[in-house]
C-alpha atoms as a PDB file:
ATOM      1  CA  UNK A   1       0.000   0.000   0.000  1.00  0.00           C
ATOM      2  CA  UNK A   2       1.506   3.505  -1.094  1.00  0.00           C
ATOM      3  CA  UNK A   3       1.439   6.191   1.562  1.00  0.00           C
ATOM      4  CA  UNK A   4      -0.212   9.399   0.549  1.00  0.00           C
ATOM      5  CA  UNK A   5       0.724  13.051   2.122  1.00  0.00           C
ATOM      6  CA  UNK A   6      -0.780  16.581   0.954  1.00  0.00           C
ATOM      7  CA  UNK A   7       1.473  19.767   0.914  1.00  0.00           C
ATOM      8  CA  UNK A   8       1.868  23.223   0.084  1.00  0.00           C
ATOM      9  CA  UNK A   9       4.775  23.340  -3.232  1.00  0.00           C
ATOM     10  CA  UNK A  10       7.935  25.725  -1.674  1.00  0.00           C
ATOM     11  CA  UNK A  11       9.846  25.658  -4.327  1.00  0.00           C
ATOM     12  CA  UNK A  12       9.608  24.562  -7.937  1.00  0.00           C
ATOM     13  CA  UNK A  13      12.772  26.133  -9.899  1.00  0.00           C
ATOM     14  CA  UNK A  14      14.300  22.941 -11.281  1.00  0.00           C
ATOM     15  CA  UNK A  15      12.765  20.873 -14.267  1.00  0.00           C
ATOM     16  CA  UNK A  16      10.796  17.736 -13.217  1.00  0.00           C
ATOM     17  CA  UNK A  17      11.243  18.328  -9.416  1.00  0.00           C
ATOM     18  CA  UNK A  18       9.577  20.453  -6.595  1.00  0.00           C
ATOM     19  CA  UNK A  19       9.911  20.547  -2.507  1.00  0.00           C
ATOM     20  CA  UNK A  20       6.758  20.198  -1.053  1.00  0.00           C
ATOM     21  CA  UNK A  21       6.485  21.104   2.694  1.00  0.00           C
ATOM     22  CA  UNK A  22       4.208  18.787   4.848  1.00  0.00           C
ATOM     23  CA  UNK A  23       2.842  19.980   8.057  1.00  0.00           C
ATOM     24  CA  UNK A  24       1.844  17.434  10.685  1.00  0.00           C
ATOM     25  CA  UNK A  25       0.686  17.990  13.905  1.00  0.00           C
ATOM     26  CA  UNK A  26       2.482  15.580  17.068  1.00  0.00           C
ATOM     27  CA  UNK A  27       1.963  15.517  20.889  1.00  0.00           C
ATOM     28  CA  UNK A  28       4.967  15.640  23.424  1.00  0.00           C
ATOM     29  CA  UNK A  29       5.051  12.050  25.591  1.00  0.00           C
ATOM     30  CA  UNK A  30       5.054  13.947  28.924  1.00  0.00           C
ATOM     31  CA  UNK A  31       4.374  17.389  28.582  1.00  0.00           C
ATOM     32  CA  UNK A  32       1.062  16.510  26.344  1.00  0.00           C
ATOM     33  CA  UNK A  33       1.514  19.799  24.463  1.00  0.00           C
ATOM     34  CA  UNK A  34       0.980  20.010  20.879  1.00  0.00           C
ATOM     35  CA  UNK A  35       3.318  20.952  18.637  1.00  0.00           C
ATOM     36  CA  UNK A  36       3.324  21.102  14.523  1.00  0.00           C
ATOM     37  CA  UNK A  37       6.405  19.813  12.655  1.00  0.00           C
ATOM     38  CA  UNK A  38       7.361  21.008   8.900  1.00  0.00           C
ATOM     39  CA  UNK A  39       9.102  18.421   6.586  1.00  0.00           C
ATOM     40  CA  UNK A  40       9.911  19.013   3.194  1.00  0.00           C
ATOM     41  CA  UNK A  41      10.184  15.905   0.638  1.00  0.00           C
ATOM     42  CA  UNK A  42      11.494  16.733  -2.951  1.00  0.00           C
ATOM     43  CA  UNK A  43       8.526  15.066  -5.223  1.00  0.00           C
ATOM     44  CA  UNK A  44       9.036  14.061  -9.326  1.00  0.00           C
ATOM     45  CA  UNK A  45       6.038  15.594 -11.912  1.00  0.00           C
ATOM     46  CA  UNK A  46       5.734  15.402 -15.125  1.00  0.00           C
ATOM     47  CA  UNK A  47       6.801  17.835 -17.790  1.00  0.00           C
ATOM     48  CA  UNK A  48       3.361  19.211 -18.997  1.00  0.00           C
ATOM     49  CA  UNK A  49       2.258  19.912 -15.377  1.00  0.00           C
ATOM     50  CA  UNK A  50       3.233  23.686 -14.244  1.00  0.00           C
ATOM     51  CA  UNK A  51       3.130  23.786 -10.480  1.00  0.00           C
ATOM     52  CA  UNK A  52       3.306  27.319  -8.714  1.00  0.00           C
ATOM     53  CA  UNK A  53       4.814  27.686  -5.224  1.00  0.00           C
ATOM     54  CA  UNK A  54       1.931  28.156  -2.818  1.00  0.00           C
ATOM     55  CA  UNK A  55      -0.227  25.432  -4.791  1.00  0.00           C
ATOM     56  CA  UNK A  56      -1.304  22.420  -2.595  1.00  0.00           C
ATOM     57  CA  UNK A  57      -0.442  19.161  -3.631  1.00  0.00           C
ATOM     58  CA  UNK A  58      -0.720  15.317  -2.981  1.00  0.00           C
ATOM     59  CA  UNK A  59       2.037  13.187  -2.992  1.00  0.00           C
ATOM     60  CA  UNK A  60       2.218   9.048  -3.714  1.00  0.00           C
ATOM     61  CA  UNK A  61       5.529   7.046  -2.738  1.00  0.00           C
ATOM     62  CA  UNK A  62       6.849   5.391  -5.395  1.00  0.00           C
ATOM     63  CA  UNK A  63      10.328   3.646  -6.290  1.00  0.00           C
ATOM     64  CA  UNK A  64      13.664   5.678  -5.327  1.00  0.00           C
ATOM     65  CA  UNK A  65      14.060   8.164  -9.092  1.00  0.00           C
ATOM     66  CA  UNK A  66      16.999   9.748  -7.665  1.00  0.00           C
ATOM     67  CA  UNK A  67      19.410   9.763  -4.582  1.00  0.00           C
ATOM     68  CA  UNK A  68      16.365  12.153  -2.643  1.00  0.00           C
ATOM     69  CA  UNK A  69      13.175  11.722  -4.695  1.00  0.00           C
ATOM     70  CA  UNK A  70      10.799   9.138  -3.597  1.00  0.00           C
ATOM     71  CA  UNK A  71       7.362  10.666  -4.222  1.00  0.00           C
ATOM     72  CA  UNK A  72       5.367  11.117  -7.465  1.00  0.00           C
ATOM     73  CA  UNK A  73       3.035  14.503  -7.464  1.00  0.00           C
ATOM     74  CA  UNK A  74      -0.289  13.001  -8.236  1.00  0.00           C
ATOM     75  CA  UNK A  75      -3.154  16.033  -8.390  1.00  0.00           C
ATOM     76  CA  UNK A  76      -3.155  19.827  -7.355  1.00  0.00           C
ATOM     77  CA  UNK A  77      -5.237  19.044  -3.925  1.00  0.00           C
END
């Protein structure tokens, strides 16, 4: 089963690639606070697909395409 995240695109300056940052939101073991953590993943689309930064996005995992690209940008979300 492929995992699935949705992000807002932070950069998209470089052919066939953008970072996408994903917020998600955790809870400290003993304190009990919550607390939101950003992590960007660098995603692989397609060359007829214009992305703009700011645009939401969902991302699929697929098979390693480079050394850090592991997701595939599937629809603007």
């Amino acid at each position: 089963m492929k995992q699935t995240l949705t992000g807002t695109v932070i950069s998209a300056k470089t052919p066939h690639t953008v970072v996408v940052a994903v917020k998600s939101t955790k809870v400290h073991p003993k304190y009990l606070k919550r607390y939101t953590v950003v992590k960007k993943y660098m995603a692989h689309i397609e060359s007829d697909v214009l992305l703009e930064v700011g645009s939401e996005v969902k991302l699929v995992s697929s098979r390693p395409i480079s050394k850090l690209k592991k997701w595939l940008v599937v629809e603007n979300a």
